[in-house]
PDB file of N, CA and C in Angstrom:
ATOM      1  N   UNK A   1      25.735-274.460 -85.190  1.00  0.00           N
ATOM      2  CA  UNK A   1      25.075-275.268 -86.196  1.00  0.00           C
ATOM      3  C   UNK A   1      26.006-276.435 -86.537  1.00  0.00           C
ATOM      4  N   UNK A   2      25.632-277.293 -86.474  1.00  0.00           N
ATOM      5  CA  UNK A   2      26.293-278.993 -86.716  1.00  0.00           C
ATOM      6  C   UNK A   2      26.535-278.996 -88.065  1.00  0.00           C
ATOM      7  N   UNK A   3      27.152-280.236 -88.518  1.00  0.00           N
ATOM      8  CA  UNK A   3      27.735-280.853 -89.896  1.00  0.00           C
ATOM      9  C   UNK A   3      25.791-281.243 -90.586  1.00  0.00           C
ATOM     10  N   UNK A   4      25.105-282.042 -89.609  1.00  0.00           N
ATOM     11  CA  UNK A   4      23.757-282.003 -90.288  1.00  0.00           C
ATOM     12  C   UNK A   4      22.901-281.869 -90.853  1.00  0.00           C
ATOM     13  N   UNK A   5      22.937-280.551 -89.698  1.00  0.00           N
ATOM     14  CA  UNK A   5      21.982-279.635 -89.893  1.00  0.00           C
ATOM     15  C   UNK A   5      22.145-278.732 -91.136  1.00  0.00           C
ATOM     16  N   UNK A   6      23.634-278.308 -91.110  1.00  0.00           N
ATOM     17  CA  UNK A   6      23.985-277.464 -93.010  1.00  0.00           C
ATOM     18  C   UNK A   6      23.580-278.218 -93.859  1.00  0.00           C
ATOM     19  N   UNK A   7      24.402-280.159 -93.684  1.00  0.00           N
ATOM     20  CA  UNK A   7      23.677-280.699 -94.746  1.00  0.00           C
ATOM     21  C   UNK A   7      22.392-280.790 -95.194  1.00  0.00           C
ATOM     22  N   UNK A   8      21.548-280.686 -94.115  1.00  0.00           N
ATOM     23  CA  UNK A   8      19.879-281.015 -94.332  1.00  0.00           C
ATOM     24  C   UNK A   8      19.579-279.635 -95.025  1.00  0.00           C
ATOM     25  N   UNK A   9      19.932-278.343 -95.067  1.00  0.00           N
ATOM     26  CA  UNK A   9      19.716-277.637 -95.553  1.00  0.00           C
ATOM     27  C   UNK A   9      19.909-277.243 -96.685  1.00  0.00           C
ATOM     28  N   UNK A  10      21.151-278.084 -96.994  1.00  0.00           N
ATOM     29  CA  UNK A  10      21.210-278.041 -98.387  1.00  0.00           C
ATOM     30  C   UNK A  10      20.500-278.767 -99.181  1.00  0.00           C
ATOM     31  N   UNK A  11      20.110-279.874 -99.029  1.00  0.00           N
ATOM     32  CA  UNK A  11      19.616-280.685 -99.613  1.00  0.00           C
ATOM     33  C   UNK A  11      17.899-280.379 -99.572  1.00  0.00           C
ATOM     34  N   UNK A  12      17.581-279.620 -98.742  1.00  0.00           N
ATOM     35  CA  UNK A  12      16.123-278.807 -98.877  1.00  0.00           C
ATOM     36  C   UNK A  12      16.487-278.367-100.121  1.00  0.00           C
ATOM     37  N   UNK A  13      17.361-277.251 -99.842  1.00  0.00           N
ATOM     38  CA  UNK A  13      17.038-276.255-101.215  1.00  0.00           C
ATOM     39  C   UNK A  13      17.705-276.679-102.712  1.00  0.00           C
ATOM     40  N   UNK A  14      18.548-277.767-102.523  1.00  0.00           N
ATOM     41  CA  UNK A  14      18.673-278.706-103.857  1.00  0.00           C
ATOM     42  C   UNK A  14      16.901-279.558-104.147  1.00  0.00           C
ATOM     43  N   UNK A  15      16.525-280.031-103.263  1.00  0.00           N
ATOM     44  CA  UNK A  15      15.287-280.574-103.479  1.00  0.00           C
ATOM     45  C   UNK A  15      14.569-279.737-104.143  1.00  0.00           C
ATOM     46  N   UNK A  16      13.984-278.431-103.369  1.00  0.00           N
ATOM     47  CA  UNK A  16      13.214-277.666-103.820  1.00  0.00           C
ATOM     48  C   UNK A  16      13.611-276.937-104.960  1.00  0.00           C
ATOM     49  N   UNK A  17      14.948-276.881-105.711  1.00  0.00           N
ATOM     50  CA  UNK A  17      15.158-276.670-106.899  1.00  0.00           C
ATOM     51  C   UNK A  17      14.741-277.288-107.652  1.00  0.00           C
ATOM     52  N   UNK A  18      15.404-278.670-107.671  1.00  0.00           N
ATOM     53  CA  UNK A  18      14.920-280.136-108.320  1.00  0.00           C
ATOM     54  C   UNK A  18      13.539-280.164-108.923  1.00  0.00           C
ATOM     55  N   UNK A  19      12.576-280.481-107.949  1.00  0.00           N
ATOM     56  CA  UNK A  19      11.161-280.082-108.063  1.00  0.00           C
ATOM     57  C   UNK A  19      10.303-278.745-109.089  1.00  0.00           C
ATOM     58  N   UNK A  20      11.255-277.814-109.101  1.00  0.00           N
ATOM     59  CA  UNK A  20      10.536-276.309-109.894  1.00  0.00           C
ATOM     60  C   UNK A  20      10.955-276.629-111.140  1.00  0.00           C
ATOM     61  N   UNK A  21      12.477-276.806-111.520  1.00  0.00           N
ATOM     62  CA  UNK A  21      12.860-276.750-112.235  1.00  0.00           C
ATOM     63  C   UNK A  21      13.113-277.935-113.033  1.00  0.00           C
ATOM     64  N   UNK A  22      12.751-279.603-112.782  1.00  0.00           N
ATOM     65  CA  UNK A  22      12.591-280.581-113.369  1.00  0.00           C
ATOM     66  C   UNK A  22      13.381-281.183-114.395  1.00  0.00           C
ATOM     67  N   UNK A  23      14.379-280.382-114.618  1.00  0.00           N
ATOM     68  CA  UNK A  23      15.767-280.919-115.775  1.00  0.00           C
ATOM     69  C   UNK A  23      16.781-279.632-115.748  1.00  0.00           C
ATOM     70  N   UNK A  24      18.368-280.282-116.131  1.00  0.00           N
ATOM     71  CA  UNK A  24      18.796-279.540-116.741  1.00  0.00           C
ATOM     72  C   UNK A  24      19.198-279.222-118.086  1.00  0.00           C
ATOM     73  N   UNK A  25      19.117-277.868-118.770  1.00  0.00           N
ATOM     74  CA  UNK A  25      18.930-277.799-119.782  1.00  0.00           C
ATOM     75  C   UNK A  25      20.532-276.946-120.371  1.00  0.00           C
ATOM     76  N   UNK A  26      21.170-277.818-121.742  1.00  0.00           N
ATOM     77  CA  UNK A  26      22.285-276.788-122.086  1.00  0.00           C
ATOM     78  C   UNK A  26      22.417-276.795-123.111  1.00  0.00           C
ATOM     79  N   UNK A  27      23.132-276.044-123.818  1.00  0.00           N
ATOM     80  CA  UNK A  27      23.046-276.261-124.944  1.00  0.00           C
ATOM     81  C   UNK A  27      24.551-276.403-126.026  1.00  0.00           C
ATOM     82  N   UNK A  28      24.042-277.162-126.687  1.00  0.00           N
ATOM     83  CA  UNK A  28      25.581-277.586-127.603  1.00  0.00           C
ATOM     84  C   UNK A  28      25.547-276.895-129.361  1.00  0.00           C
ATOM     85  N   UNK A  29      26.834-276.791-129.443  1.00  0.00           N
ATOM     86  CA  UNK A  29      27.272-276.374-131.293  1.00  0.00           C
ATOM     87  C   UNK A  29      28.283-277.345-132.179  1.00  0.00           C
ATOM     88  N   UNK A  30      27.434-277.576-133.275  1.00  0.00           N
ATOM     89  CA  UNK A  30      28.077-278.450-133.806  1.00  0.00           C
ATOM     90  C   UNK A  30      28.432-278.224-135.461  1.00  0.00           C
ATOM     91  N   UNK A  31      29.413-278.474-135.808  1.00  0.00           N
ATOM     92  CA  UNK A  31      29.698-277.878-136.848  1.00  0.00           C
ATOM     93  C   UNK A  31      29.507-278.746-138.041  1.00  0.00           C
ATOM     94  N   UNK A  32      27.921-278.256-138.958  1.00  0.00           N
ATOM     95  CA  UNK A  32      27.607-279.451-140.020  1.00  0.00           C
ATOM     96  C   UNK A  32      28.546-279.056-141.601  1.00  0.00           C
ATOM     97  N   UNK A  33      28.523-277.424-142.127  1.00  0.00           N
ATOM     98  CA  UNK A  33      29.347-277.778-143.001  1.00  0.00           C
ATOM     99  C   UNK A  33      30.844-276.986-142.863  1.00  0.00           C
ATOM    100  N   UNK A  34      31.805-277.503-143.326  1.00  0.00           N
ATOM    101  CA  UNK A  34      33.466-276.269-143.445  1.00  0.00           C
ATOM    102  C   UNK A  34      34.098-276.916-144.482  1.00  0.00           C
ATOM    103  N   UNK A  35      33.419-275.657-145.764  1.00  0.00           N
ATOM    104  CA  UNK A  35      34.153-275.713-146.804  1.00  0.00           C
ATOM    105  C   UNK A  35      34.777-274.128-147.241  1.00  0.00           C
ATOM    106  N   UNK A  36      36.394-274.558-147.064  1.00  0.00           N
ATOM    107  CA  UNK A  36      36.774-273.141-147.082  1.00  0.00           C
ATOM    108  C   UNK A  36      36.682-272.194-146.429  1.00  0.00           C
ATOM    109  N   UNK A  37      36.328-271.029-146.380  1.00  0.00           N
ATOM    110  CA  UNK A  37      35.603-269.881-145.650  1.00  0.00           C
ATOM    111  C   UNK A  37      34.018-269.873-144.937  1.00  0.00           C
ATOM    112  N   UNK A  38      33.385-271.195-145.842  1.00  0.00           N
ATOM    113  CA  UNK A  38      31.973-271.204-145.595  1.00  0.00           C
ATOM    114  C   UNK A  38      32.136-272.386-144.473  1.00  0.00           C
ATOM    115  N   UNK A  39      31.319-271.744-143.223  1.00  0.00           N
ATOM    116  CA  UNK A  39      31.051-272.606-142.279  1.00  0.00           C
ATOM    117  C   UNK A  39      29.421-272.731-141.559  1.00  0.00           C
ATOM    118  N   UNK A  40      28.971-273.723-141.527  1.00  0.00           N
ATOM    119  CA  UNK A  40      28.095-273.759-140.851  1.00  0.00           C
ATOM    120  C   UNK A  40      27.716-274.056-139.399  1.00  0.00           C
ATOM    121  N   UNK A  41      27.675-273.713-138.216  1.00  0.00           N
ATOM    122  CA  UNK A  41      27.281-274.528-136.896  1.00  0.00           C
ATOM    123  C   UNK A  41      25.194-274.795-137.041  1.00  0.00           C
ATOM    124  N   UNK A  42      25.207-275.216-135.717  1.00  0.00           N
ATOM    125  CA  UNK A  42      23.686-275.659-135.483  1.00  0.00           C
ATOM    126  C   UNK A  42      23.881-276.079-133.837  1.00  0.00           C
ATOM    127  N   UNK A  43      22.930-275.120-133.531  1.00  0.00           N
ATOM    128  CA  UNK A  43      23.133-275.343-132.072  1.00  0.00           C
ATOM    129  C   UNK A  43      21.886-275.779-132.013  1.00  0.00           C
ATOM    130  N   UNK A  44      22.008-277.080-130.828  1.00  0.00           N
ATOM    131  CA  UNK A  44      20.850-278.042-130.782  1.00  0.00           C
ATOM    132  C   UNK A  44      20.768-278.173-129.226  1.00  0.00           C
ATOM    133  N   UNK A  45      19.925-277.389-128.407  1.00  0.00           N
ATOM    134  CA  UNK A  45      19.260-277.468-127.066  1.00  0.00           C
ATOM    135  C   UNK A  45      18.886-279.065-126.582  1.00  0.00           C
ATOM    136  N   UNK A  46      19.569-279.230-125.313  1.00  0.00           N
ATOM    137  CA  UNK A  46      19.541-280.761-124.809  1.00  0.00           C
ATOM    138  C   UNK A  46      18.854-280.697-123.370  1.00  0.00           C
ATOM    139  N   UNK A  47      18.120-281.491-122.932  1.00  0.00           N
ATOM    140  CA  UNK A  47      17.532-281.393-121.753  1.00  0.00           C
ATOM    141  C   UNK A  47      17.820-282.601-120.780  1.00  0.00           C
ATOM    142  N   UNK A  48      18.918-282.869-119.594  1.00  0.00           N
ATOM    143  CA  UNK A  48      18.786-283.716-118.855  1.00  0.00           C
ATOM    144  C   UNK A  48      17.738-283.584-117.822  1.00  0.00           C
ATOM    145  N   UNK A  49      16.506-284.441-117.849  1.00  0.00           N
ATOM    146  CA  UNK A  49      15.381-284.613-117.114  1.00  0.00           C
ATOM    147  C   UNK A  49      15.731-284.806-115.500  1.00  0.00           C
ATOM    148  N   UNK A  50      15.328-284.259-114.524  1.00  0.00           N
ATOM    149  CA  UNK A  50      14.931-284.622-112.943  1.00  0.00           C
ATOM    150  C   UNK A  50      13.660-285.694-113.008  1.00  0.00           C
ATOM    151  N   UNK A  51      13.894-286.750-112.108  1.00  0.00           N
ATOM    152  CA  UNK A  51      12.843-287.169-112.132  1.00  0.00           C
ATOM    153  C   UNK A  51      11.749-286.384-110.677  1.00  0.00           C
ATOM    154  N   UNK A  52      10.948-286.260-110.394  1.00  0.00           N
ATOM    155  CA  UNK A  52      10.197-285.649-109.814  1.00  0.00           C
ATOM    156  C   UNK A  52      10.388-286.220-108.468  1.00  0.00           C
ATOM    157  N   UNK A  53      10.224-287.425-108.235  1.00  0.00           N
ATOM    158  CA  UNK A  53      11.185-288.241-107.166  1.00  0.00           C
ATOM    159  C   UNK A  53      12.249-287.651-106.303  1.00  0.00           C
ATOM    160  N   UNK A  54      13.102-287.553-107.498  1.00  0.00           N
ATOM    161  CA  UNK A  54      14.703-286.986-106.692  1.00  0.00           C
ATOM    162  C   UNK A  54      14.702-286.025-105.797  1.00  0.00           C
ATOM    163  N   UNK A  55      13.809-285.197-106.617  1.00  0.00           N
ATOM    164  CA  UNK A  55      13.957-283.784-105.890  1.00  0.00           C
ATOM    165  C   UNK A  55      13.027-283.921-104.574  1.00  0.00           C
ATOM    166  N   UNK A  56      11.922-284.893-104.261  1.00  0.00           N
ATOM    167  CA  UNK A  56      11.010-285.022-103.319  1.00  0.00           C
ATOM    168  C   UNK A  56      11.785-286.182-102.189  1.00  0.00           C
ATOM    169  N   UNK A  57      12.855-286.883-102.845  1.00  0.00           N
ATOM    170  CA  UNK A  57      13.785-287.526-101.672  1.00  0.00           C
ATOM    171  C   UNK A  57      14.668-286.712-101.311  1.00  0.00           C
ATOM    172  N   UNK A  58      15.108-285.585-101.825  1.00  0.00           N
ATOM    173  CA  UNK A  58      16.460-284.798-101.633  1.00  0.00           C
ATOM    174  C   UNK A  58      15.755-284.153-100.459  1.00  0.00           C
ATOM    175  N   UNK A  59      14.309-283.325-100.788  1.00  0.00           N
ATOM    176  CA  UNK A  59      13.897-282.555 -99.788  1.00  0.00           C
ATOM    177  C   UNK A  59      13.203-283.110 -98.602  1.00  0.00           C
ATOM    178  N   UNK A  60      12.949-284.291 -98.586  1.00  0.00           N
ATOM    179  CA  UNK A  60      12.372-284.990 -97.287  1.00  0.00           C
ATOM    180  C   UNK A  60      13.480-285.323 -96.506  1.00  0.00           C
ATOM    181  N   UNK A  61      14.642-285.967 -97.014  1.00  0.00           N
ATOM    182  CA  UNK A  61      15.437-285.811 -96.715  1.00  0.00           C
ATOM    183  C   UNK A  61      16.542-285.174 -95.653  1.00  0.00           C
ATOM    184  N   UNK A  62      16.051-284.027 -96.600  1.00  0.00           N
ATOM    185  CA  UNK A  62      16.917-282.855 -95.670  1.00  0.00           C
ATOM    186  C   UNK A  62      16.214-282.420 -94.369  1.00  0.00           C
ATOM    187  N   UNK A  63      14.831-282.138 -94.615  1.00  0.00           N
ATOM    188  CA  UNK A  63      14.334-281.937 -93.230  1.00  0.00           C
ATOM    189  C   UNK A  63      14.684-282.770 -92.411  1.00  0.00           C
ATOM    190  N   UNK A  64      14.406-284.310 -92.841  1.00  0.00           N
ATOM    191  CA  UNK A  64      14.773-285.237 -91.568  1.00  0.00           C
ATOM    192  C   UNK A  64      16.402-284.662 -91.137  1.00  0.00           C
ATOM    193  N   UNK A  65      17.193-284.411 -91.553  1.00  0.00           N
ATOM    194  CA  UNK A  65      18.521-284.036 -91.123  1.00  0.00           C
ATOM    195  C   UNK A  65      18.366-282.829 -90.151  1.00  0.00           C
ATOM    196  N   UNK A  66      17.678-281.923 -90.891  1.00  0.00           N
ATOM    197  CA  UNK A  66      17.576-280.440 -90.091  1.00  0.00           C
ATOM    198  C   UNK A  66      16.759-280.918 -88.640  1.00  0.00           C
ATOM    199  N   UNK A  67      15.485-281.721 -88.660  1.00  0.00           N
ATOM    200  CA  UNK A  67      15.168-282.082 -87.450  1.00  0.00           C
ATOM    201  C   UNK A  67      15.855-282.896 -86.418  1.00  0.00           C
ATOM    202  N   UNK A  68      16.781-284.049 -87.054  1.00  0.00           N
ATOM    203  CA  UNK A  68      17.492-284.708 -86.223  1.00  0.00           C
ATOM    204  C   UNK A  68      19.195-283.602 -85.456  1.00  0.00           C
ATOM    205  N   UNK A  69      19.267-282.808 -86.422  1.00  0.00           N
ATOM    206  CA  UNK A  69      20.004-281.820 -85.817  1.00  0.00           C
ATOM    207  C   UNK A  69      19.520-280.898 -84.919  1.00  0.00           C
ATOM    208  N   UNK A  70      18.417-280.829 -84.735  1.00  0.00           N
ATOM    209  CA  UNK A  70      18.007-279.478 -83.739  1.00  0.00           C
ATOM    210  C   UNK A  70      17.511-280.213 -82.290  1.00  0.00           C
ATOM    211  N   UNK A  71      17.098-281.627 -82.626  1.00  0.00           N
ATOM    212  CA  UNK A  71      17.263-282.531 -81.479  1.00  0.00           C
ATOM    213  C   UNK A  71      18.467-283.035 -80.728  1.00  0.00           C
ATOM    214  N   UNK A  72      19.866-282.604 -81.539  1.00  0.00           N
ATOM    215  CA  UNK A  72      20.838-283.189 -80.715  1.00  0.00           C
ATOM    216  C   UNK A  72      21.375-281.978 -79.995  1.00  0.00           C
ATOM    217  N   UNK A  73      20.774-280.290 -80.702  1.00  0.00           N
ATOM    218  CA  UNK A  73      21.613-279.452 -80.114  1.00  0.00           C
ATOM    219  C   UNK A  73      20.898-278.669 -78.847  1.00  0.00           C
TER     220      UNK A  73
END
């Protein structure tokens, strides 16, 4: 198996992640009050968006790699 052909494969199954799953999501804590002993956090869920795109160039992509690799071997 060639340098390619792994790459094209990865980039399938990054694509086809991309695509299901459409953002990543994490989450942060932030600390609103600290007085004394009394503390408050607030954890506030953030979503970096996929655009639907990415993941449909990542995976076209990759096939073209996986096919141009199985043609050279």
């Amino acid at each position: 198996m060639n340098s390619s052909t792994l790459l094209g494969m990865v980039l399938v199954l990054l694509g086809a992640v991309a695509l299901a799953y459409q953002g990543i999501t994490y989450t942060t804590r932030e600390k609103v009050i600290d007085i004394g002993p009394i503390e408050a956090t607030k954890k506030e869920t953030k979503t970096i968006p996929l655009p639907p795109i990415l993941g449909g160039v990542a995976l076209l992509g990759g096939v073209a790699l996986v096919l141009a690799g199985r043609r050279t071997s």
